[in-house]
Protein backbone atom coordinates (compact mmCIF):
# COMPACT_ATOMS: atom_id res chain seq x y z
CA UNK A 1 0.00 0.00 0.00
CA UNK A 2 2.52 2.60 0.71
CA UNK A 3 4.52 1.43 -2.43
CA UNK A 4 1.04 2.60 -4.27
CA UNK A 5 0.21 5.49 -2.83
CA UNK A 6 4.31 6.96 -3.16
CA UNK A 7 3.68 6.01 -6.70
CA UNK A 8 0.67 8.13 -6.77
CA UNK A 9 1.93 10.44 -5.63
CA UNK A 10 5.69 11.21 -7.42
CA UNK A 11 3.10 10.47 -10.75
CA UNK A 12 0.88 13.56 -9.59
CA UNK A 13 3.88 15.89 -8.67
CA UNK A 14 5.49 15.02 -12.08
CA UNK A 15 2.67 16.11 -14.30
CA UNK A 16 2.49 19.60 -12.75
CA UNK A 17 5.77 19.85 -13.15
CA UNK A 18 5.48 19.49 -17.00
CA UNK A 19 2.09 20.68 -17.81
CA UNK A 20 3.51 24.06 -19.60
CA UNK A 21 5.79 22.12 -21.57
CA UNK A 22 3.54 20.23 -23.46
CA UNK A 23 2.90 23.84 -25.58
CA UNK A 24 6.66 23.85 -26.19
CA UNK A 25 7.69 24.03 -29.89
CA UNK A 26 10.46 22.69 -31.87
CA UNK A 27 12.06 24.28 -35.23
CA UNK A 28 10.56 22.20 -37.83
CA UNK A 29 6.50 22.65 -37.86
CA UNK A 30 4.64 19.61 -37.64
CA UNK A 31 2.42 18.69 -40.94
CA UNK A 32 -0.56 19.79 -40.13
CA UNK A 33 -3.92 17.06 -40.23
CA UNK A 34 -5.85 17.62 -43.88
CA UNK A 35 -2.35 19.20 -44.73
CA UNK A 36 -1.34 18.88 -48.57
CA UNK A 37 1.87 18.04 -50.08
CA UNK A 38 3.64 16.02 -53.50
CA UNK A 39 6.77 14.58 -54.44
CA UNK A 40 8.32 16.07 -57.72
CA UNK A 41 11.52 14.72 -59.34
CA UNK A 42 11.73 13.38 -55.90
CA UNK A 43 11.41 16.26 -53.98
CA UNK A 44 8.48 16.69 -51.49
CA UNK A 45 7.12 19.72 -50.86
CA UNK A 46 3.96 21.24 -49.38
CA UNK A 47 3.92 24.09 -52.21
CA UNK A 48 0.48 22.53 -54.03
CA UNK A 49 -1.63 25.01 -55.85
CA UNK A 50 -5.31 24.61 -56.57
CA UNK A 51 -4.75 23.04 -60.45
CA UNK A 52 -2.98 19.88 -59.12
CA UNK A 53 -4.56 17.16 -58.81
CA UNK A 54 -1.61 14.35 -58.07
CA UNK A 55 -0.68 15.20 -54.40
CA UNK A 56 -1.39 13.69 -50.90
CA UNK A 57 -3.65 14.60 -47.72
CA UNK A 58 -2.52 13.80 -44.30
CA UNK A 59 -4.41 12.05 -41.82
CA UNK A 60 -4.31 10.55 -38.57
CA UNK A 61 -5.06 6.76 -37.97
CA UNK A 62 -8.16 5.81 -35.23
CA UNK A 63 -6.00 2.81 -34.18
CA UNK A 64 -3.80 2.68 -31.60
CA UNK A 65 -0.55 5.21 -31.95
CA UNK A 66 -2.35 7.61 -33.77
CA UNK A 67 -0.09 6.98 -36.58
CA UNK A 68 0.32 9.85 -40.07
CA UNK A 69 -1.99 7.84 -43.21
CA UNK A 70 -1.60 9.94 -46.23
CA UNK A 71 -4.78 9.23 -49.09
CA UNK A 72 -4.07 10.60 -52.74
CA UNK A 73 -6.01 13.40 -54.11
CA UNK A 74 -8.97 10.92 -54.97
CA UNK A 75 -9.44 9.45 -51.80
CA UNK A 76 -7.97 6.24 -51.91
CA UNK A 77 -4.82 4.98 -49.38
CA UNK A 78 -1.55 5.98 -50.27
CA UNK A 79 0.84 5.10 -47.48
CA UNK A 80 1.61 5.57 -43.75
CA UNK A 81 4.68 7.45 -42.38
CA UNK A 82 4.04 5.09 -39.01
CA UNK A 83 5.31 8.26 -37.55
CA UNK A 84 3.30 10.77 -35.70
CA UNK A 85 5.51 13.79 -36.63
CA UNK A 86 6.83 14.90 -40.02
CA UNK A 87 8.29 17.68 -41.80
CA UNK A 88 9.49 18.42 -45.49
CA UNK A 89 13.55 19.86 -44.50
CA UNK A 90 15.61 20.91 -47.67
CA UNK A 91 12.81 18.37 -49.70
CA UNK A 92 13.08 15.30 -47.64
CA UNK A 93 10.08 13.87 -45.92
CA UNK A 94 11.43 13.58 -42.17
CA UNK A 95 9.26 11.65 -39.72
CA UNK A 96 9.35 10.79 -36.20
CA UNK A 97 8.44 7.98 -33.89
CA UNK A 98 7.07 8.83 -30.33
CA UNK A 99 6.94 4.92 -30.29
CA UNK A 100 10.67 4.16 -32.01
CA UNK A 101 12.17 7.31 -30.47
CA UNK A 102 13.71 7.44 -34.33
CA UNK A 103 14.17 9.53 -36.92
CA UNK A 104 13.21 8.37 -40.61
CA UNK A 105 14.21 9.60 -44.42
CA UNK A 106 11.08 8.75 -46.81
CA UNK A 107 11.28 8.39 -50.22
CA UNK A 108 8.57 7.15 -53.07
CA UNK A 109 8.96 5.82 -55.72
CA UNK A 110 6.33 4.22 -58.49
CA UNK A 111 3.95 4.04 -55.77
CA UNK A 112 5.84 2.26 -52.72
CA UNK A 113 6.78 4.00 -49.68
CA UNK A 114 10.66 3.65 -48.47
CA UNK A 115 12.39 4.55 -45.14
CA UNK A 116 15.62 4.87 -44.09
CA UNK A 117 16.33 5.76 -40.45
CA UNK A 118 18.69 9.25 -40.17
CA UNK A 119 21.76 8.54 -38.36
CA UNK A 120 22.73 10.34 -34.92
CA UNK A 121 24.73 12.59 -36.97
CA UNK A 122 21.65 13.90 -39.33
CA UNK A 123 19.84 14.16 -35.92
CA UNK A 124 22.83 16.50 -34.69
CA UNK A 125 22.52 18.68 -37.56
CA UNK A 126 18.41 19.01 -37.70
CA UNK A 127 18.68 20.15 -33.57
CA UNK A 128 22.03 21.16 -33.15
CA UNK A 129 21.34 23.07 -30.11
CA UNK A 130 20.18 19.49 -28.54
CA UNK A 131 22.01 16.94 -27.06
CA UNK A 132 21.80 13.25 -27.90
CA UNK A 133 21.78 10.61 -25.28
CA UNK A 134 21.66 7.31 -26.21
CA UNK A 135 19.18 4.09 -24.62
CA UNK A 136 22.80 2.31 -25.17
CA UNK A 137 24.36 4.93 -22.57
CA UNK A 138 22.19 3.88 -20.06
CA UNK A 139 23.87 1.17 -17.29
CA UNK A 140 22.44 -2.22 -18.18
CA UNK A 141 22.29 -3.11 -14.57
CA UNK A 142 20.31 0.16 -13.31
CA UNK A 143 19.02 1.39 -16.38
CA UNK A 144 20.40 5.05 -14.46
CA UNK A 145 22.52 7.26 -16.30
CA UNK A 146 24.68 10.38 -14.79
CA UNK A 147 24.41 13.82 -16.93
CA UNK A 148 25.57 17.58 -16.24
CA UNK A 149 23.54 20.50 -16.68
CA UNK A 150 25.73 23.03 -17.28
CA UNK A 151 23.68 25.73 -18.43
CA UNK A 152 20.24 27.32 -18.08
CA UNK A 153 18.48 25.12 -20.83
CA UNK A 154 19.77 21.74 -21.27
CA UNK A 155 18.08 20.30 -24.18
CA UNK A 156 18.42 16.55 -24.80
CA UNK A 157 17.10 14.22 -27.08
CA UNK A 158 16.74 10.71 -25.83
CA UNK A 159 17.89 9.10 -29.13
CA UNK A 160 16.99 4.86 -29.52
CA UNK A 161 20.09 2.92 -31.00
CA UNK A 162 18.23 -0.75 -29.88
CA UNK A 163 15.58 -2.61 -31.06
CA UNK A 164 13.37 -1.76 -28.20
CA UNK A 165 9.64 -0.40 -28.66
CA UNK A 166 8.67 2.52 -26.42
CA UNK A 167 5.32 3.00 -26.84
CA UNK A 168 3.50 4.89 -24.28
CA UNK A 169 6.77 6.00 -22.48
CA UNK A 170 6.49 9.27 -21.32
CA UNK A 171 9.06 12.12 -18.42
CA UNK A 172 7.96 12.25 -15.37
CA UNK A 173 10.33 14.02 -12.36
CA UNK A 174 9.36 14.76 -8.37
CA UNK A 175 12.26 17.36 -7.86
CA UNK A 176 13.53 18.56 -11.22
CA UNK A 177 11.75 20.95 -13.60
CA UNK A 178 11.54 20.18 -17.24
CA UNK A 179 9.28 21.50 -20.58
CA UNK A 180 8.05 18.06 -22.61
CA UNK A 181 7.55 18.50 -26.53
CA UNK A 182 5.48 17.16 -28.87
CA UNK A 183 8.27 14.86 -29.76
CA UNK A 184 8.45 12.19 -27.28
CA UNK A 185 12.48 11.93 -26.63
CA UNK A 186 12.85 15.64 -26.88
CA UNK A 187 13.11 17.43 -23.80
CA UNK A 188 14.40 20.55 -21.52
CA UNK A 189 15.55 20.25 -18.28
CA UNK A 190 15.33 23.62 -16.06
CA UNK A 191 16.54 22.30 -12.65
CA UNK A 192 18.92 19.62 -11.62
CA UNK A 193 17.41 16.18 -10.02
CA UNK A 194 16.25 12.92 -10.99
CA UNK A 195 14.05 12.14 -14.07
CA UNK A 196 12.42 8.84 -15.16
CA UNK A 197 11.46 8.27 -18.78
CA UNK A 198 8.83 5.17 -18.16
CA UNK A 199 5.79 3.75 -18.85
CA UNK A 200 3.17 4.90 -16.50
CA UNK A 201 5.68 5.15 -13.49
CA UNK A 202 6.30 1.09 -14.72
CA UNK A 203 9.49 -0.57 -13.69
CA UNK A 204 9.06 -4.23 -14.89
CA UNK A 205 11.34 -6.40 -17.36
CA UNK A 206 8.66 -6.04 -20.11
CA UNK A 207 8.46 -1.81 -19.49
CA UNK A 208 11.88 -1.24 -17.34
CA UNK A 209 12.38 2.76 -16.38
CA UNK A 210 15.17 4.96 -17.64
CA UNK A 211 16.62 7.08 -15.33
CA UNK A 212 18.43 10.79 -15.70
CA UNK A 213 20.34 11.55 -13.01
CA UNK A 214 20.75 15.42 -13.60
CA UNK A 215 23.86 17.11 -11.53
């Protein structure tokens, strides 16, 4: 009983610590629902005019995930991103996975939809004022990791290099302050303290924790 109701209670604390930051913004602007865009000469772009009639409408799934669909311009089912954030940069389709914690390339070609996942080194250069931490970085026997906040906004992105799924995973802190984003692994840390990246407050084998411990 008192493991549940200290549970309770660090979960309550942590989402008032983070309510503002779910209005926190990143540089590249989400595609918007019923948002248009094309590929030309393999180049996408979100430039269509009223007279085209080959382009494609984005959507968002009723299933679970809430996964991108995009339908052509006559209705029918093009392809998903299986992302739930995307962006045209420099005419690349970029999507990311609030599941995966990954970013993806997509190209199209003859009507079939290919990915390729950026590296950590194409993720450096979209956020460069972010830093990338690693699942791998994490210890393997506490899942706890030791960073240093050494300035006023310390911007991270918690960047998956495994095979592991993190669906539903969400920040959650008792003692530090941090601003979320609509990007799952993206995050700014305000104060110094601990942080858990979990699954509801979850610390099993099937949905282990994460742990930041900020100095």
């Amino acid at each position: 009983m008192k493991k549940i109701f200290l549970s309770l209670l660090i979960t309550g604390s942590l989402t008032l610590a983070s309510q503002a930051a779910d209005l926190a913004n990143i540089r590249y602007k989400n595609i918007n629902e019923e948002g248009k865009l094309k590929i030309v000469n393999d180049v996408w772009t979100e430039n269509v005019k009223r007279k085209d009639n080959d382009y494609f409408i984005k959507f968002i799934s009723d299933g679970t995930g809430s996964y991108s669909e995009f339908y052509n311009s006559d209705g029918s089912f093009a392809f998903t991103t299986g992302c739930q954030y995307e962006f045209i940069k420099n005419g690349d389709l970029i999507g990311y996975s609030n599941q995966d914690l990954k970013f993806y390339d997509y190209t199209y070609t003859d009507g079939v939809l290919s990915r390729r996942e950026l590296t950590e080194e194409e993720v450096q250069a979209l956020f460069p004022d972010f830093e990338i931490i690693k699942i791998s970085e994490f210890s393997p026997n506490t899942n706890s990791l030791k960073v240093k906040k050494d300035k006023i906004n310390y911007k991270i992105i918690l960047l998956n290099d495994t095979d592991r799924n993190f669906y539903h995973y969400g920040f959650t802190t008792g003692n530090s302050r941090i601003e979320k984003y609509p990007l799952t692994g993206f995050l700014n840390i305000k104060k110094r303290g601990m942080i858990q990246f979990s699954h509801f407050g979850d610390n099993t084998k099937a949905n282990p924790w994460f742990v930041l411990l900020v100095r």
